[in-house]
Protein backbone atom coordinates (compact mmCIF):
# COMPACT_ATOMS: atom_id res chain seq x y z
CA UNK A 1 -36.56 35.15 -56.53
CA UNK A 2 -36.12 34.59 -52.68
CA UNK A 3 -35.47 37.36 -50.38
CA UNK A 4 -34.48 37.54 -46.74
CA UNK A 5 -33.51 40.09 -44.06
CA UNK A 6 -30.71 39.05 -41.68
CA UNK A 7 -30.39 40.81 -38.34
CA UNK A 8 -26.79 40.63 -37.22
CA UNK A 9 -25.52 40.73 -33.68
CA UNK A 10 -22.58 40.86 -32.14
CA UNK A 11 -19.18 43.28 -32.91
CA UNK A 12 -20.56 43.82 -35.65
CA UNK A 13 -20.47 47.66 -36.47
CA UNK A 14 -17.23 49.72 -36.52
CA UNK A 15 -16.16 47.00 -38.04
CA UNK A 16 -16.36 46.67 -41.63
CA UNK A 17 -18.99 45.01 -41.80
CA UNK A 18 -21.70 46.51 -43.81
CA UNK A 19 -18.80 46.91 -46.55
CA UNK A 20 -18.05 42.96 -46.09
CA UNK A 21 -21.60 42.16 -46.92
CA UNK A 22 -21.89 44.92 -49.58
CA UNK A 23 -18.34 42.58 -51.22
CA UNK A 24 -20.04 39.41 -51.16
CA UNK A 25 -23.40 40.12 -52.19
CA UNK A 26 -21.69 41.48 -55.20
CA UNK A 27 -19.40 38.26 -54.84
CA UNK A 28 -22.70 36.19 -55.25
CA UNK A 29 -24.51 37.99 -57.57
CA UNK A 30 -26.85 39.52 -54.84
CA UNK A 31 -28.85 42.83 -54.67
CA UNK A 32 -30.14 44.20 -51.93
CA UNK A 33 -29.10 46.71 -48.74
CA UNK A 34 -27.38 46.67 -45.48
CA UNK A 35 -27.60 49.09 -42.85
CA UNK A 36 -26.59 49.98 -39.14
CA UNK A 37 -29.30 49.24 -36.38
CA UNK A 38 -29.63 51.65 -33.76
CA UNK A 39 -29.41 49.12 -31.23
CA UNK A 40 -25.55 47.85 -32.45
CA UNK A 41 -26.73 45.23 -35.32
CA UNK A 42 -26.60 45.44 -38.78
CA UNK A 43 -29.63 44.68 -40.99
CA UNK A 44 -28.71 43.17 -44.54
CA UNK A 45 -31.53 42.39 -47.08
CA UNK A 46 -30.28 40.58 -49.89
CA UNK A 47 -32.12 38.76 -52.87
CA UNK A 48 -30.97 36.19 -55.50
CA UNK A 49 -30.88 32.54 -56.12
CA UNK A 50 -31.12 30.07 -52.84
CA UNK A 51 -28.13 29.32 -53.36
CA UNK A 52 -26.23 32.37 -53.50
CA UNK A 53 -28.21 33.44 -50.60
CA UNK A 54 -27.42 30.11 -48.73
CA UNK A 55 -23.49 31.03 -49.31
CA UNK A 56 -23.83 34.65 -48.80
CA UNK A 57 -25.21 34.01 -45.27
CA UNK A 58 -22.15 31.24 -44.66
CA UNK A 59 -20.38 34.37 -44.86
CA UNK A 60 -22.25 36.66 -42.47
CA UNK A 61 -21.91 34.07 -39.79
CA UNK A 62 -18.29 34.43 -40.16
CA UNK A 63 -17.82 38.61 -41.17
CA UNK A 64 -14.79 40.40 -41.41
CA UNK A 65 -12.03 39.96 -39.53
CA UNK A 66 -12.63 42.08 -36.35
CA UNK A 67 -16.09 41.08 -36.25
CA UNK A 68 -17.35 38.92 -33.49
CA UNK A 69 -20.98 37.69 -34.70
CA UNK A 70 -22.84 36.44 -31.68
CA UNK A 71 -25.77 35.51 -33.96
CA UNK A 72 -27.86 35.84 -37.20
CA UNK A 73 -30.93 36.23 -37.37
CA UNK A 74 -32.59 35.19 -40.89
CA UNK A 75 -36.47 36.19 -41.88
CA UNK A 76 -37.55 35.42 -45.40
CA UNK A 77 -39.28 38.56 -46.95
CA UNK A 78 -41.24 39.95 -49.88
CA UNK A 79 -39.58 39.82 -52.88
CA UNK A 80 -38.17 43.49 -54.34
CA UNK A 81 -37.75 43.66 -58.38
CA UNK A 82 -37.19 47.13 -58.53
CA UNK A 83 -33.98 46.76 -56.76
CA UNK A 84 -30.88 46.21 -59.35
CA UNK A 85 -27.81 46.65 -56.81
CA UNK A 86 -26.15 46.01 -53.61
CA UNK A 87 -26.01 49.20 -51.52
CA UNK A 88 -25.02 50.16 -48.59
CA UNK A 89 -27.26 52.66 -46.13
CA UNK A 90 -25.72 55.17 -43.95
């Protein structure tokens, strides 16, 4: 199964945004993490069928509704098959 890690920029944290992507990776059937960056992003690693993934990242380009996503960043990774769930790092 693919996987990818997005890097998120923008308004993105404070936001509700790590619980948006947490609602449509479940949405899609996803599994995976997201996480706050240091630096203001937020990091989401999902895994799943392309075209979940494909339609799960529609979504990030868009985010919550007081998001602003200045861009997204997508790197395709090593899949992870001990992962079972969508969770979200604090």
């Amino acid at each position: 199964m693919p996987r990818v890690k997005l890097r998120i920029r923008g308004r993105v944290q404070g936001v509700g945004f790590r619980h948006f992507a947490k609602t449509n990776a479940e949405k899609y059937g996803l599994v995976g993490h997201t996480k706050n960056r240091i630096d203001g992003s937020v990091e989401v690693e999902v895994q799943g069928d392309r075209t979940s993934i494909q339609s799960f990242i529609g979504a990030m380009h868009i985010g919550p509704g007081y998001a602003e996503v200045g861009s997204v960043e997508i790197t395709e990774i090593e899949e992870n098959s001990y992962e079972k769930t969508f969770r979200v790092i604090f």
